[in-house]
C-alpha atoms as a PDB file:
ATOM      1  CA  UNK A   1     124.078  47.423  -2.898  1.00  0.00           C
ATOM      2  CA  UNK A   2     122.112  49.492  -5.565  1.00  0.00           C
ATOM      3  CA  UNK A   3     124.339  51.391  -7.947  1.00  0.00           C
ATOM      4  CA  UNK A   4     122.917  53.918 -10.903  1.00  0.00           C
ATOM      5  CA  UNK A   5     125.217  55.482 -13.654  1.00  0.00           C
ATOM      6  CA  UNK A   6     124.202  59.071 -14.428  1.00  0.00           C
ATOM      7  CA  UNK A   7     125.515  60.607 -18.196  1.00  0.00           C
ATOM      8  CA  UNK A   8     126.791  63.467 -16.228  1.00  0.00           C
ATOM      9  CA  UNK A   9     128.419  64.207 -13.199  1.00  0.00           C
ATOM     10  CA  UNK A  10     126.684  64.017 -10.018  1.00  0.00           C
ATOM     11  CA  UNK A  11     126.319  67.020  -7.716  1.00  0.00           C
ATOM     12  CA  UNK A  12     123.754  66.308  -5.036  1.00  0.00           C
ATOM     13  CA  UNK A  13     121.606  63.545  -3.648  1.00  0.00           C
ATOM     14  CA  UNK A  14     118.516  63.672  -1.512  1.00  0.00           C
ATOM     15  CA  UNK A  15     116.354  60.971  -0.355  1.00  0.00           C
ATOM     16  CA  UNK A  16     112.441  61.329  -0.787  1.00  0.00           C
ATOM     17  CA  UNK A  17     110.721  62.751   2.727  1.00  0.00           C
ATOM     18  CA  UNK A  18     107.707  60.592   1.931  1.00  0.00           C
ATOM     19  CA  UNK A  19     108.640  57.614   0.444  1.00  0.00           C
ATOM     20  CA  UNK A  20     111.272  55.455   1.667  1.00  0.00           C
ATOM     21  CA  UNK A  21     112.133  53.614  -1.683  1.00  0.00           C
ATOM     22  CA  UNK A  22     113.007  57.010  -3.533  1.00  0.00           C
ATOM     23  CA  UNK A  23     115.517  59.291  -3.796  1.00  0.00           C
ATOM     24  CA  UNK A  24     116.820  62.165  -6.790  1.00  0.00           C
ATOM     25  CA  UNK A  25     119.882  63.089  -8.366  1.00  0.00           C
ATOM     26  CA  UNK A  26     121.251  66.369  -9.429  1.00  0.00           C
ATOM     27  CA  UNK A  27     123.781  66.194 -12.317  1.00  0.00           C
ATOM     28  CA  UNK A  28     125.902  68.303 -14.361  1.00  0.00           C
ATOM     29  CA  UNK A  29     127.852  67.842 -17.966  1.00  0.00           C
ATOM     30  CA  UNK A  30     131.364  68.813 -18.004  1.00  0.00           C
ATOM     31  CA  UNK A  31     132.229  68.506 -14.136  1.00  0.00           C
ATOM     32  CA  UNK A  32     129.746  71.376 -14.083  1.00  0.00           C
ATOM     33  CA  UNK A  33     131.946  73.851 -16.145  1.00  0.00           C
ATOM     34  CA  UNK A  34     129.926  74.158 -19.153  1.00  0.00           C
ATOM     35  CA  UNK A  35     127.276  71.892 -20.754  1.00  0.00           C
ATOM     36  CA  UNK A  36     123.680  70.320 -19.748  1.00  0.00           C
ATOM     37  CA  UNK A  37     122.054  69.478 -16.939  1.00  0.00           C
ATOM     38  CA  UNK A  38     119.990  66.576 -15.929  1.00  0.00           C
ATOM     39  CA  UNK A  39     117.659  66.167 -12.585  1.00  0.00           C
ATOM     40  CA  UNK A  40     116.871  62.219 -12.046  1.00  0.00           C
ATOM     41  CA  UNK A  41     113.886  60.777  -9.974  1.00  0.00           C
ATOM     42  CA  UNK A  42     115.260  57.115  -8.600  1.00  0.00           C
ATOM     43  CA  UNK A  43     113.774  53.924  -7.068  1.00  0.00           C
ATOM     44  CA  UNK A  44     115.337  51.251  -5.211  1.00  0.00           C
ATOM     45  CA  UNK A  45     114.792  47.770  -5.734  1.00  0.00           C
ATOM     46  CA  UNK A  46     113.229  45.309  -3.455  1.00  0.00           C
ATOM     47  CA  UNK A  47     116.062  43.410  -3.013  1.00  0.00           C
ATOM     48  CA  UNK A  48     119.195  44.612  -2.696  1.00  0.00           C
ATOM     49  CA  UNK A  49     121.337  42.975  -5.712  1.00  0.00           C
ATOM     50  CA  UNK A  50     119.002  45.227  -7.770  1.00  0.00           C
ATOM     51  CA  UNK A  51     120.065  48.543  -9.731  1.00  0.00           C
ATOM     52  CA  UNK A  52     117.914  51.434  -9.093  1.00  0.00           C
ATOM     53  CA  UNK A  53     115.380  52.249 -11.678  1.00  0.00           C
ATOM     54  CA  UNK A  54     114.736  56.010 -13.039  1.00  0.00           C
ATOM     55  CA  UNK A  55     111.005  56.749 -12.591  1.00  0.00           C
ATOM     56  CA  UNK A  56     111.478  59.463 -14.654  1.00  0.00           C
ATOM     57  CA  UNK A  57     114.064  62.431 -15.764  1.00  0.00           C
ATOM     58  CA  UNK A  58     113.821  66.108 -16.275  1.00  0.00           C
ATOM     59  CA  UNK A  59     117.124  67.858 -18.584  1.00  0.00           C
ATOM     60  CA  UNK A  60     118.236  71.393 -18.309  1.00  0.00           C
ATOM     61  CA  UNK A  61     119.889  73.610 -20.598  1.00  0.00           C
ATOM     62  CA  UNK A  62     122.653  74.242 -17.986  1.00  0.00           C
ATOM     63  CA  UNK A  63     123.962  72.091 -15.021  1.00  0.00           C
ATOM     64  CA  UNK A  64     122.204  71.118 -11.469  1.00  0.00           C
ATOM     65  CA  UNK A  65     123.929  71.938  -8.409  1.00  0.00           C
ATOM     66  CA  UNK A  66     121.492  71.430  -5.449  1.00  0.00           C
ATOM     67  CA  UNK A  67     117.847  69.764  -5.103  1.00  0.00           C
ATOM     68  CA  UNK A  68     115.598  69.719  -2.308  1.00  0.00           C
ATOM     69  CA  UNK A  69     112.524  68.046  -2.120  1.00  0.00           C
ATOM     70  CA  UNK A  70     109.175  69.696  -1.431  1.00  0.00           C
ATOM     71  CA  UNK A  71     107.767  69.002   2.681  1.00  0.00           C
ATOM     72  CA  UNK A  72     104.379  69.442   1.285  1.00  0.00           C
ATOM     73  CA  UNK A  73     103.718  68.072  -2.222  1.00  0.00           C
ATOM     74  CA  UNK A  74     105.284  64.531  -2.074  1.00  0.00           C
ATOM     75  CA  UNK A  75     106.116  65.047  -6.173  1.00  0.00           C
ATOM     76  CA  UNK A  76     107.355  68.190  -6.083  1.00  0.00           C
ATOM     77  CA  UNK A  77     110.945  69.113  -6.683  1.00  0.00           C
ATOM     78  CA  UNK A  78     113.072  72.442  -6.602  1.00  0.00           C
ATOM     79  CA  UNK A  79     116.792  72.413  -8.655  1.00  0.00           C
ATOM     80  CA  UNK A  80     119.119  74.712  -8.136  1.00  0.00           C
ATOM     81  CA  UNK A  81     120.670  75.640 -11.664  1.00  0.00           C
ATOM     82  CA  UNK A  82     124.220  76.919 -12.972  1.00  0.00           C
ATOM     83  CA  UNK A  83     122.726  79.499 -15.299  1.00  0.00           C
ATOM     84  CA  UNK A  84     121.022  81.188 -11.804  1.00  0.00           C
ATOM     85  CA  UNK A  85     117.280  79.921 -12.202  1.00  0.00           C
ATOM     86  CA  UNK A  86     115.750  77.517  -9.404  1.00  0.00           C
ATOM     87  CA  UNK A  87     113.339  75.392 -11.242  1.00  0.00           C
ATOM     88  CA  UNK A  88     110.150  73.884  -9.806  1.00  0.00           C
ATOM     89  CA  UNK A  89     109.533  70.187 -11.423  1.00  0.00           C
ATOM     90  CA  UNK A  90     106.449  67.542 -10.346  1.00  0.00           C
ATOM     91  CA  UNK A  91     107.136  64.222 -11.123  1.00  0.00           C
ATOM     92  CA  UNK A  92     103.625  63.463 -11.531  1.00  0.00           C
ATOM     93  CA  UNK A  93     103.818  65.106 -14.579  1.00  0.00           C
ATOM     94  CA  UNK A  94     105.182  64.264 -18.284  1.00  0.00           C
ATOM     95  CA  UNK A  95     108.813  66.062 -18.963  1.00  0.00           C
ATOM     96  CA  UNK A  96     106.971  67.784 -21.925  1.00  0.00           C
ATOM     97  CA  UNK A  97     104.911  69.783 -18.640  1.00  0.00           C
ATOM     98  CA  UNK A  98     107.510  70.592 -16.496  1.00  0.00           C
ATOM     99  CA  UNK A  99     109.314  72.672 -15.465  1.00  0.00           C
ATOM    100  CA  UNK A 100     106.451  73.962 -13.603  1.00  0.00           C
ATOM    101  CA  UNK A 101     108.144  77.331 -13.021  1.00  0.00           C
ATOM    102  CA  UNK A 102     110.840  78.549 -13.371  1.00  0.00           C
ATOM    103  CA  UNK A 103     112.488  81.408 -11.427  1.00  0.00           C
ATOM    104  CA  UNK A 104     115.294  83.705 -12.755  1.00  0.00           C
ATOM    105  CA  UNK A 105     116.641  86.272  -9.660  1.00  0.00           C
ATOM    106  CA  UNK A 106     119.840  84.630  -9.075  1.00  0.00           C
ATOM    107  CA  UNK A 107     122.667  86.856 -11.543  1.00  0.00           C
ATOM    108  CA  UNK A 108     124.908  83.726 -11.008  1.00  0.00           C
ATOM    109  CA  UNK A 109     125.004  80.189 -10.424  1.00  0.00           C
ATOM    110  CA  UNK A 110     122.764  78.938  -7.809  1.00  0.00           C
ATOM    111  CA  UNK A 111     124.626  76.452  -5.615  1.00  0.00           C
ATOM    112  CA  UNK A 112     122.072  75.192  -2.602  1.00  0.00           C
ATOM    113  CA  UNK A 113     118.245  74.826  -1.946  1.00  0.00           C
ATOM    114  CA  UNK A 114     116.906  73.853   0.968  1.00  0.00           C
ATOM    115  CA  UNK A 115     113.161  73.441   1.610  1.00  0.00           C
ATOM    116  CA  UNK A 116     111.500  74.704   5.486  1.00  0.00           C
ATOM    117  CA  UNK A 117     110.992  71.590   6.864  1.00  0.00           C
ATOM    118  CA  UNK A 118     108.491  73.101   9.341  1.00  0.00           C
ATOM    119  CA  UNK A 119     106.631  75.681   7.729  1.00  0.00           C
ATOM    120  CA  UNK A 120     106.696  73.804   4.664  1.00  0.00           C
ATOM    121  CA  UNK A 121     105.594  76.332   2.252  1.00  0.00           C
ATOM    122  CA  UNK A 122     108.847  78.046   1.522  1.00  0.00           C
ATOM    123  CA  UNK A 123     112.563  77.367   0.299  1.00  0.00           C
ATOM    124  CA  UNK A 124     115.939  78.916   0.445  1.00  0.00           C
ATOM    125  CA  UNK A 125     118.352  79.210  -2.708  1.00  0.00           C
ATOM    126  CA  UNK A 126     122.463  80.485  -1.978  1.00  0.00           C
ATOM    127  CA  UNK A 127     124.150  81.525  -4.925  1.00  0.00           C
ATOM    128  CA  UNK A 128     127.552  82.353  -6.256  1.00  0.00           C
ATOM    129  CA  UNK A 129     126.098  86.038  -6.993  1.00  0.00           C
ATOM    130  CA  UNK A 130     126.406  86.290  -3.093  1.00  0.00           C
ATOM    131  CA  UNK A 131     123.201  86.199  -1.942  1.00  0.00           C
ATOM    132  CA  UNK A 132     120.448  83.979  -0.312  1.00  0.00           C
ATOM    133  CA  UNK A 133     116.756  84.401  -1.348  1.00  0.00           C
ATOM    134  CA  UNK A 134     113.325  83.469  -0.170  1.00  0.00           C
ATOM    135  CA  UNK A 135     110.833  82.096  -2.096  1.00  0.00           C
ATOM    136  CA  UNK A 136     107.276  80.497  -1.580  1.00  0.00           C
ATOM    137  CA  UNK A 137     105.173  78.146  -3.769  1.00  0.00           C
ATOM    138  CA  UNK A 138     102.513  80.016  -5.096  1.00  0.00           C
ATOM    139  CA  UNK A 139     105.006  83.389  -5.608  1.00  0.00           C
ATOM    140  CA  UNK A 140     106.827  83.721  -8.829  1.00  0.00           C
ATOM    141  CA  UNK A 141     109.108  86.478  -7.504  1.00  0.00           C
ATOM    142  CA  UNK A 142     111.086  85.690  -4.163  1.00  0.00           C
ATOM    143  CA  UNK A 143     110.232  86.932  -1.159  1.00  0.00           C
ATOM    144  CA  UNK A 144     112.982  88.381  -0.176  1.00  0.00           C
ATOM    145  CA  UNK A 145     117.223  88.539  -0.831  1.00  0.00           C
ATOM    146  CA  UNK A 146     119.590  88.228   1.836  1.00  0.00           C
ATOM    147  CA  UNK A 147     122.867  89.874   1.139  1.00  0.00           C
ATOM    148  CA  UNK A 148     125.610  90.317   3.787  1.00  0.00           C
ATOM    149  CA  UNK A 149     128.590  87.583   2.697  1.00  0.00           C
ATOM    150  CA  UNK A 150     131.044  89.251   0.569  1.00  0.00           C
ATOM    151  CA  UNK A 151     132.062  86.453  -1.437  1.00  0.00           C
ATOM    152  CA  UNK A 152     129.826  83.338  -3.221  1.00  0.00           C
ATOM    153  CA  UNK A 153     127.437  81.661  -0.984  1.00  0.00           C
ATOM    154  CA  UNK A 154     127.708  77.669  -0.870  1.00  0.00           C
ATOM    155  CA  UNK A 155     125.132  76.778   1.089  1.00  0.00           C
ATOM    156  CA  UNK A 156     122.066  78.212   3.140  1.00  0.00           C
ATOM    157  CA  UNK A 157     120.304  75.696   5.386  1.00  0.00           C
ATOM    158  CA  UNK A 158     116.687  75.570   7.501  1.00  0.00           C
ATOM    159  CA  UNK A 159     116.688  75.517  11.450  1.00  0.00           C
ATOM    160  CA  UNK A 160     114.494  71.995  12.137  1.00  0.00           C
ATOM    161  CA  UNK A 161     112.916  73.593  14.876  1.00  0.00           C
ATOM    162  CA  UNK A 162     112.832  77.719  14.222  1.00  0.00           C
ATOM    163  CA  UNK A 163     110.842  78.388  11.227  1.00  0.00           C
ATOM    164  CA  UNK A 164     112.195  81.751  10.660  1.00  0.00           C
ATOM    165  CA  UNK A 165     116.011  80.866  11.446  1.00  0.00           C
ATOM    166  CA  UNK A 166     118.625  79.730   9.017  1.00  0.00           C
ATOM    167  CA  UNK A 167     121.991  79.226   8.232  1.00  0.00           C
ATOM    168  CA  UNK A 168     124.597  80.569   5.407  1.00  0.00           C
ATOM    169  CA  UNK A 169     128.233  79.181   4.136  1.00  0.00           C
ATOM    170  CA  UNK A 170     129.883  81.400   2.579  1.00  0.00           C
ATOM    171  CA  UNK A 171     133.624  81.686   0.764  1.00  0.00           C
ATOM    172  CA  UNK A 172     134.082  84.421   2.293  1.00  0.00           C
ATOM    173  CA  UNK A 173     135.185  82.161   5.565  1.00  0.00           C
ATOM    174  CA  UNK A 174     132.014  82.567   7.764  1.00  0.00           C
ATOM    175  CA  UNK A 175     128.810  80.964   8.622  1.00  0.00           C
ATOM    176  CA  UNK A 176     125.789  83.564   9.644  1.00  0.00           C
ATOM    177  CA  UNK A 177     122.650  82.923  10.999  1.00  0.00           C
ATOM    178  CA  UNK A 178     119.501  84.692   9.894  1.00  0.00           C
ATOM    179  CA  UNK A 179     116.035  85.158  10.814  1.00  0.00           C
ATOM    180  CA  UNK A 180     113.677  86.344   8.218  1.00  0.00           C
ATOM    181  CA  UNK A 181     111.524  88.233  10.738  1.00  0.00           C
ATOM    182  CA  UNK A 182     115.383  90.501  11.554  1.00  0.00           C
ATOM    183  CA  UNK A 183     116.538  93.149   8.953  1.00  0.00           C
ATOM    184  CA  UNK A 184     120.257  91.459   8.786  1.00  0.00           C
ATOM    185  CA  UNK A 185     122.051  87.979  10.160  1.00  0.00           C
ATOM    186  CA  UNK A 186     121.597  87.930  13.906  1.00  0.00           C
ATOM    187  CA  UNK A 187     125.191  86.165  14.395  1.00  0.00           C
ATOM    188  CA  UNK A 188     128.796  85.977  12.429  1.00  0.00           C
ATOM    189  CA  UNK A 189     130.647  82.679  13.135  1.00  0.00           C
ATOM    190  CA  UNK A 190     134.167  83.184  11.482  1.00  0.00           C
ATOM    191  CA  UNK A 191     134.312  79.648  11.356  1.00  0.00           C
ATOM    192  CA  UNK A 192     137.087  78.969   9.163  1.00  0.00           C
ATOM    193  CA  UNK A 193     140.492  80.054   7.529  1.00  0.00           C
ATOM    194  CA  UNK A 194     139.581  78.833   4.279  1.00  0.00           C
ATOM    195  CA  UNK A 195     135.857  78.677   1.995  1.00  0.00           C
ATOM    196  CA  UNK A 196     133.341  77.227   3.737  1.00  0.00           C
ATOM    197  CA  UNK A 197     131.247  74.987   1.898  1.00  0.00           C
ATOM    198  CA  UNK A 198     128.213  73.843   3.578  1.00  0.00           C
ATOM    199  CA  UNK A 199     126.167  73.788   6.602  1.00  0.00           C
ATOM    200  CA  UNK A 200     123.775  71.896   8.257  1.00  0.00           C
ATOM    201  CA  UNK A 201     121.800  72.312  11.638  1.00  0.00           C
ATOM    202  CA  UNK A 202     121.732  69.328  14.368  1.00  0.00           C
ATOM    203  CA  UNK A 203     118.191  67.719  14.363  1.00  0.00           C
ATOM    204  CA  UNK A 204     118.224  66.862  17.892  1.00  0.00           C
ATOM    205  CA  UNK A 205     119.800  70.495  19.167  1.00  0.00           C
ATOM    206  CA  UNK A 206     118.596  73.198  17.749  1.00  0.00           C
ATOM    207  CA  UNK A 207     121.890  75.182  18.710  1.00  0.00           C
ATOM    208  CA  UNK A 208     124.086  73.406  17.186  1.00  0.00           C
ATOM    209  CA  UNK A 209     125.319  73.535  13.373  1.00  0.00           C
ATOM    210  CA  UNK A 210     128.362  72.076  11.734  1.00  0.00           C
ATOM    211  CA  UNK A 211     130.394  73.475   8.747  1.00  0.00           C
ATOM    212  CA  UNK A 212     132.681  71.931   6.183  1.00  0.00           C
ATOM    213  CA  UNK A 213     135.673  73.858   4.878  1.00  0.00           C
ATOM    214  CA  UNK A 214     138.382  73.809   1.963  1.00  0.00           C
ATOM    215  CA  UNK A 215     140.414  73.431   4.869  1.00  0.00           C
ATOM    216  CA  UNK A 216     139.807  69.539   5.296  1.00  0.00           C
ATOM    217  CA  UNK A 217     138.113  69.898   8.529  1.00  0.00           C
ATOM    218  CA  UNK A 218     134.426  69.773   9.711  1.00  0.00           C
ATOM    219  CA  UNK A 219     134.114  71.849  12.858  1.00  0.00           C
ATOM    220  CA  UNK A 220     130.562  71.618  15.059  1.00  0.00           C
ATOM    221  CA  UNK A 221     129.532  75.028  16.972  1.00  0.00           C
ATOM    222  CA  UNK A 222     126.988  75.714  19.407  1.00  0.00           C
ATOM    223  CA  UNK A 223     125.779  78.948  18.711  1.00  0.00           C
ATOM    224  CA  UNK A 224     124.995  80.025  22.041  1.00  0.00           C
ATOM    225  CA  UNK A 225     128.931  80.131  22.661  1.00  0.00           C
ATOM    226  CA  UNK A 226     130.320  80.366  18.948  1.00  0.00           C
ATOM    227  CA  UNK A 227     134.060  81.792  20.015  1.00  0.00           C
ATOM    228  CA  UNK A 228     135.490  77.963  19.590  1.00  0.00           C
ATOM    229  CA  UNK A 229     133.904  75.273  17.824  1.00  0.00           C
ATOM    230  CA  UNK A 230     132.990  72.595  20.649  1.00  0.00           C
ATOM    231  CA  UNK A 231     134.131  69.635  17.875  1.00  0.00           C
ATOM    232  CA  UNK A 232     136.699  69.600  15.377  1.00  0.00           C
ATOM    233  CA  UNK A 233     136.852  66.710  12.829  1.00  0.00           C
ATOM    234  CA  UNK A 234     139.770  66.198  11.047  1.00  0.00           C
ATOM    235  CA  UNK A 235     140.506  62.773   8.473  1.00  0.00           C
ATOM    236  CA  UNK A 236     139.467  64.074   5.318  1.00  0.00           C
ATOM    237  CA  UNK A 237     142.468  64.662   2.715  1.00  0.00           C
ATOM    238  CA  UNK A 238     141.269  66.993   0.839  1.00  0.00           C
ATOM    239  CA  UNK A 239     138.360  69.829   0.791  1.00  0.00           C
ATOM    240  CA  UNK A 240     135.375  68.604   2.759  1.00  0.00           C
ATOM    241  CA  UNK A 241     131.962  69.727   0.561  1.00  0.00           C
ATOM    242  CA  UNK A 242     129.122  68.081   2.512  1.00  0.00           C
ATOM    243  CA  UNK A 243     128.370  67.575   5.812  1.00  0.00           C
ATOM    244  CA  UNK A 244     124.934  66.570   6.824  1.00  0.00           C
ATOM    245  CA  UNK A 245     123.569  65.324  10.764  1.00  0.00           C
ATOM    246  CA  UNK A 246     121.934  62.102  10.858  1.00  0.00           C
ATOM    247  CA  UNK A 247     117.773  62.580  10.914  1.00  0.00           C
ATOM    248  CA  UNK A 248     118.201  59.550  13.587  1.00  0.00           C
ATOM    249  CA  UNK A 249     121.098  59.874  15.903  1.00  0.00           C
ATOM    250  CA  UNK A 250     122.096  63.201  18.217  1.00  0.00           C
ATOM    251  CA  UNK A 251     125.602  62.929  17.896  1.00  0.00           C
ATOM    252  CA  UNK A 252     126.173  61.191  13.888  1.00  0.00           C
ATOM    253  CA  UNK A 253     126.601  63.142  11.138  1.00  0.00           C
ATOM    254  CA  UNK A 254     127.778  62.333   7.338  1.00  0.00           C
ATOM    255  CA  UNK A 255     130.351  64.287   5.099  1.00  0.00           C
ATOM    256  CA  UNK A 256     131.373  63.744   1.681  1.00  0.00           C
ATOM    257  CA  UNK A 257     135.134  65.387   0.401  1.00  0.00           C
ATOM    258  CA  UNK A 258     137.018  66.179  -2.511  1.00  0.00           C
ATOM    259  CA  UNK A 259     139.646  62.621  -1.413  1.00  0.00           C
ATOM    260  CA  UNK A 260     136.461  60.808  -3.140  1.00  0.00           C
ATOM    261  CA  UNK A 261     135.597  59.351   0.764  1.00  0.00           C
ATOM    262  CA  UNK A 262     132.092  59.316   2.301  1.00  0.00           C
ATOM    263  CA  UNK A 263     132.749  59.873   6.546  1.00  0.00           C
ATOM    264  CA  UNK A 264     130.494  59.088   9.242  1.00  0.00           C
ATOM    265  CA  UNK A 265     131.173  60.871  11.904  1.00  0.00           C
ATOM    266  CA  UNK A 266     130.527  60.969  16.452  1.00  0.00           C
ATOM    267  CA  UNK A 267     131.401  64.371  16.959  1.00  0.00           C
ATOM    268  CA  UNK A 268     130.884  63.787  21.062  1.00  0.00           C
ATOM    269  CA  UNK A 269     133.808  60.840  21.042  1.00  0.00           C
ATOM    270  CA  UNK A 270     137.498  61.471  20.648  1.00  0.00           C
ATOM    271  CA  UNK A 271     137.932  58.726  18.070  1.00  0.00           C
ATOM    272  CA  UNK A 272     135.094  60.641  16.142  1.00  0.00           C
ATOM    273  CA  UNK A 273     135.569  58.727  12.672  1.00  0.00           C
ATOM    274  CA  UNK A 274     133.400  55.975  12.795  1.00  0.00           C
ATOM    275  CA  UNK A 275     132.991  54.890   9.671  1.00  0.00           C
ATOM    276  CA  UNK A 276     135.105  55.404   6.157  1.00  0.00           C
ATOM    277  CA  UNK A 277     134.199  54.990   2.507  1.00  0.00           C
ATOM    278  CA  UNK A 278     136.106  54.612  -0.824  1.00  0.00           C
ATOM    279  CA  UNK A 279     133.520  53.345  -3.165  1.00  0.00           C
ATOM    280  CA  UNK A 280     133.815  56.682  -5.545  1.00  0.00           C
ATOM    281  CA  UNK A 281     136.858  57.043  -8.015  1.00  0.00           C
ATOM    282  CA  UNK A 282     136.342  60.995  -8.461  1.00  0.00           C
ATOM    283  CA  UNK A 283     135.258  63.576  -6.251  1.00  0.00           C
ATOM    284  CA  UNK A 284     132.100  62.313  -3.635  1.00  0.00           C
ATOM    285  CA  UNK A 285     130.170  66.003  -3.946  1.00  0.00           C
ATOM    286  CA  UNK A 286     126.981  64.438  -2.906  1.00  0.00           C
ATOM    287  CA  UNK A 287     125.863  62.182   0.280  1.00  0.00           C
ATOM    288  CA  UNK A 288     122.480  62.251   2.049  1.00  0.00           C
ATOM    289  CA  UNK A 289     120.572  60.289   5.231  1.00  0.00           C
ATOM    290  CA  UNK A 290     117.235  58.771   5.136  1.00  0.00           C
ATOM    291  CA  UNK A 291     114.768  60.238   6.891  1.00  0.00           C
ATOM    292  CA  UNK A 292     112.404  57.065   6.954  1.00  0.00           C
ATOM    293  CA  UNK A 293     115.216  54.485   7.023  1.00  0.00           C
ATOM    294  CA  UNK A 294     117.574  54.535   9.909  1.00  0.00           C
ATOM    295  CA  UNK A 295     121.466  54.018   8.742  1.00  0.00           C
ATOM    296  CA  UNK A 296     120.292  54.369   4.911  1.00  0.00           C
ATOM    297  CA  UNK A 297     122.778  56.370   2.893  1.00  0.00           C
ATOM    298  CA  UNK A 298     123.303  57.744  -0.565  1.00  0.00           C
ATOM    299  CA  UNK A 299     126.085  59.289  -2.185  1.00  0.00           C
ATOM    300  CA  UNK A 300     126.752  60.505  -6.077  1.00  0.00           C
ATOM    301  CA  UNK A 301     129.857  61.875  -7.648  1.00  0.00           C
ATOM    302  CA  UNK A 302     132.086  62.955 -10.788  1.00  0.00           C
ATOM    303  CA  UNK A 303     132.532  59.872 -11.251  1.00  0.00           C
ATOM    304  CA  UNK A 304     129.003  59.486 -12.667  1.00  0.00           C
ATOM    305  CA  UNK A 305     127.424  56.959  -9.872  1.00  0.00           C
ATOM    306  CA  UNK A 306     124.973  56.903  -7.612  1.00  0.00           C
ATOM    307  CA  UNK A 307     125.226  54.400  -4.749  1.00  0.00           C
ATOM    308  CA  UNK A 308     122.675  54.009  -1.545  1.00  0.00           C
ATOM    309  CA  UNK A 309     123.697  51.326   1.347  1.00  0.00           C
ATOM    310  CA  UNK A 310     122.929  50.898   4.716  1.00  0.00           C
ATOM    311  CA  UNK A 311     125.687  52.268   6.394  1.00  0.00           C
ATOM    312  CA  UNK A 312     128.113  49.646   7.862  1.00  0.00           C
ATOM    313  CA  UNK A 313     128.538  47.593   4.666  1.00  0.00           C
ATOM    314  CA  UNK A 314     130.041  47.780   1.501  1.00  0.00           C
ATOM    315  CA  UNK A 315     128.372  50.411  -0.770  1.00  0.00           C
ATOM    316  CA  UNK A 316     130.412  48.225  -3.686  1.00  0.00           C
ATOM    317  CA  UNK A 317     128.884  44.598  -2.531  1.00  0.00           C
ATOM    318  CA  UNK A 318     126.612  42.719  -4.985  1.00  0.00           C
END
């Protein structure tokens, strides 16, 4: 299966929404502490013994957290950066002309972007200043700044049906929901003893959303009735800092944890682990799901490597 070494650290990985052969890769010098940053465009190989090629590269002055690709521009990229910007790269252009923007709200680390994948004009950034912010395209300033959690924000994630409605994880042990058209969150989900670090909406029901905790679990809610989580998911050994639903399958979702293991996951069977793996030697921090290739995986980590397989075989095999 394709494999790429990154100089740095990986932090995040996120397949292309319009072509099916690319994907990019958020990295960070350091294990993110201190040190560079470098945002890589990928492209798998015809055949699967192949590595994957970099199209092209983009380098920051600080690490990358997050990246989320545009639903509109099929080039267009927004990073999520440790000294609090969110830059705006096109990879149709030179390094020498990008960043195209880039936009400095954030007083601390910005940990999460996520684009609307329905309105497609606008993106979400959580950051460790506490906050969640709005921002559109064609505005240099953000639209507007959410602030409720009381402690960093991990993660802020985009309803797939609501265009107004996201979601927040926060360390500060909860998940809220917002809409943009509402002055605050419209619903408090103290999901979880310990920080919760990342959400992500099912993309069959919009009611449902799962969250991934320093507590090793992934729990799945259905916000209608959000007093007990209608899944939990325990196997992970260690914090669990992904967790992502399948663009394909209702009940599948992937997570990625600090025990270096990728999961896949049926959270409507008891035996809801369906699928383990070991391939990274450091901490897996990054996993993503094709959208245009059923089963298709990625996954980066500190251990400098990207790897995308088709899930059921050996991310490792030739």
């Amino acid at each position: 299966m394709p494999v790429f070494k990154t100089p740095f650290n990986g932090y995040s990985v996120k397949f292309s929404p319009f072509y099916e052969s690319r994907l990019a890769v958020a990295t960070a010098q350091n294990f993110g502490i201190l040190g560079n940053g470098r945002l890589h465009v990928l492209s798998l190989p015809p055949a699967p013994a192949s590595p994957l090629t970099e199209l092209i590269s983009f380098d920051t002055a600080d690490g990358i957290y997050d990246l989320a690709w545009s639903e509109s521009h099929d080039s267009l990229l927004v990073a999520a950066v440790a000294d609090g910007s969110v830059k705006l790269y096109d990879t149709a252009l030179a390094p020498a002309q990008n960043p195209l923007r880039s936009l400095q709200e954030h007083t601390r680390e910005v940990h999460s972007v996520d684009y609307n994948p329905t309105r497609r004009d606008s993106f979400i950034t959580a950051s460790w200043d506490d906050t969640i912010k709005l921002w559109t395209l064609d505005r240099p300033a953000s639209i507007r700044t959410f602030k409720e959690h009381v402690y960093c924000v991990y993660s802020a994630a985009w309803n797939p049906r609501h265009t107004d409605v996201f979601a927040s994880a926060s360390g500060d042990c909860t998940v809220r929901i917002w809409d943009v058209r509402e002055p605050g969150s419209t619903m408090i989900i103290p999901g979880h003893d310990f920080e919760i670090l990342c959400c992500d909406w099912n993309k069959y029901d919009d009611c449902i959303i799962a969250t991934a905790s320093v507590d090793k679990s992934i729990k799945v809610w259905d916000v209608r009735s959000s007093r007990a989580p209608i899944s939990v998911l325990n196997g992970h050994g260690y914090a669990v800092r992904k967790v992502k639903f399948s663009p394909h399958h209702r009940n599948l979702m992937v997570s990625c944890s600090y025990d270096m293991s990728v999961c896949m996951w049926d959270f409507m069977v008891e035996d809801a682990l369906v699928g383990r793996y070991d391939h990274h030697t450091e901490f897996a921090v990054g996993v993503d799901l094709s959208v245009l290739v059923d089963g298709l995986m990625a996954s980066t980590g500190w251990d400098e490597l990207v790897y995308v397989w088709q899930h059921g075989t050996d991310p490792r095999a030739p």
